[in-house]
C-alpha atoms as a PDB file:
ATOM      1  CA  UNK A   1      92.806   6.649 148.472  1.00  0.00           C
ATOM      2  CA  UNK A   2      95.271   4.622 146.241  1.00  0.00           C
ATOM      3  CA  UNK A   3      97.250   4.247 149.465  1.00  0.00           C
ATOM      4  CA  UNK A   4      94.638   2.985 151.244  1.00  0.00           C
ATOM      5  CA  UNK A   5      93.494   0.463 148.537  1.00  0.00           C
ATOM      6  CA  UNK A   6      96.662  -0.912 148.083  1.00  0.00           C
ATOM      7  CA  UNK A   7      97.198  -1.409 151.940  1.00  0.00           C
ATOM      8  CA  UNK A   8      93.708  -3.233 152.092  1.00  0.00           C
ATOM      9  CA  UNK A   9      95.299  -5.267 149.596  1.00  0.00           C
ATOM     10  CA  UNK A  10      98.486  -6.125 150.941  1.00  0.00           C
ATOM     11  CA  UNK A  11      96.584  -7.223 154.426  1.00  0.00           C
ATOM     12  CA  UNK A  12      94.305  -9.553 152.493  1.00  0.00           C
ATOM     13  CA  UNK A  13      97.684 -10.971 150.630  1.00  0.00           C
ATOM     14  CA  UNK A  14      99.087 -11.432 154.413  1.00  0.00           C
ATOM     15  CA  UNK A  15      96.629 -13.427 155.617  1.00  0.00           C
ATOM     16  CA  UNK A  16      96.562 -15.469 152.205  1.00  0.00           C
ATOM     17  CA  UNK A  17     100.075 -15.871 152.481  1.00  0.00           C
ATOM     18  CA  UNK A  18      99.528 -17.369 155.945  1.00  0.00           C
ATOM     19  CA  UNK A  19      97.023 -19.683 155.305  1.00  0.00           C
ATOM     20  CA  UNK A  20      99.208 -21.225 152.578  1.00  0.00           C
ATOM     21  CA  UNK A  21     101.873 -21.186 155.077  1.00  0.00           C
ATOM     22  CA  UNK A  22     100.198 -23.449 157.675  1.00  0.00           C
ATOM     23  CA  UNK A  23      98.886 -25.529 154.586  1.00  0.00           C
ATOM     24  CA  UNK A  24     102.549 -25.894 153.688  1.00  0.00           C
ATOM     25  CA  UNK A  25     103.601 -27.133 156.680  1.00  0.00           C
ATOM     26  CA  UNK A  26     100.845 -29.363 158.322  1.00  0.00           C
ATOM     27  CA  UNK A  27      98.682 -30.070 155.217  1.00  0.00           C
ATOM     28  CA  UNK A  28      95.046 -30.183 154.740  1.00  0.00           C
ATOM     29  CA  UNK A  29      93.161 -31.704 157.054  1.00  0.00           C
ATOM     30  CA  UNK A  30      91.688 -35.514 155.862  1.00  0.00           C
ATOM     31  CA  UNK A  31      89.064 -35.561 154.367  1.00  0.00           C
ATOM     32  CA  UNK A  32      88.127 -38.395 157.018  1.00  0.00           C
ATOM     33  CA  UNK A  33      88.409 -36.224 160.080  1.00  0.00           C
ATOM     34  CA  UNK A  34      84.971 -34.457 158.792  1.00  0.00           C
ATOM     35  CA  UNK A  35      86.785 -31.110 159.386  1.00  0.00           C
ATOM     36  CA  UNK A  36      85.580 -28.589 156.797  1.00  0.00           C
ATOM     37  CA  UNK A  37      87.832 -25.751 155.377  1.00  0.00           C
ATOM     38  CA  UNK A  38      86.250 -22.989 156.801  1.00  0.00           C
ATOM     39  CA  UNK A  39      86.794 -24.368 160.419  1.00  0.00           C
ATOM     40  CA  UNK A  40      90.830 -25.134 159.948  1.00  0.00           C
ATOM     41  CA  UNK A  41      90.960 -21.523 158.220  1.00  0.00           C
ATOM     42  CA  UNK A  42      88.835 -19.856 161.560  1.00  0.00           C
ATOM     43  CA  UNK A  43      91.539 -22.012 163.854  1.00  0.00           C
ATOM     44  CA  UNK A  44      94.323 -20.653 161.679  1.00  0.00           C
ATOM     45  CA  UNK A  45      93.179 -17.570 161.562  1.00  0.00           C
ATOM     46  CA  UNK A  46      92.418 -17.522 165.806  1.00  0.00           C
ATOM     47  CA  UNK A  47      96.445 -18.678 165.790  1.00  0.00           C
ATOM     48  CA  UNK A  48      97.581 -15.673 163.555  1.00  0.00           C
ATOM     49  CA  UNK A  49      95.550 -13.229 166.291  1.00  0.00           C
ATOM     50  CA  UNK A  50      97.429 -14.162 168.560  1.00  0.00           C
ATOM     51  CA  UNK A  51     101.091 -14.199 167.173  1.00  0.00           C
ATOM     52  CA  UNK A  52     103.037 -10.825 167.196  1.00  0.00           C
ATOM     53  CA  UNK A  53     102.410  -8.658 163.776  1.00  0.00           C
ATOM     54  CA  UNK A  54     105.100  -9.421 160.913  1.00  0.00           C
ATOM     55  CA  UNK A  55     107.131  -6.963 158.473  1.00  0.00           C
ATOM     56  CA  UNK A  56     107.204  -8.444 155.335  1.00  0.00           C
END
């Protein structure tokens, strides 16, 4: 059970991880563009599907 927990955990960290990532390197979108955070997360997110799993 702990086992499970912690790698439930450690995904959720991954994809946190990843999202700071792409912030990192292209920045949030403008405010101007009108594009809200939950859509450039869901198009990061779509990008990380399709990428080949990573060992941290």
């Amino acid at each position: 059970m702990i086992r499970a927990y912690a790698a439930d955990q450690r995904a959720k960290v991954d994809v946190l991880a990843s999202v700071l990532e792409d912030i990192a390197e292209n920045g949030y979108p403008v405010a101007e563009s009108g594009v809200l955070w939950e859509e450039a997360r869901d198009a990061h997110l779509e990008r990380l599907a399709g990428e080949q799993p990573r060992v941290a």
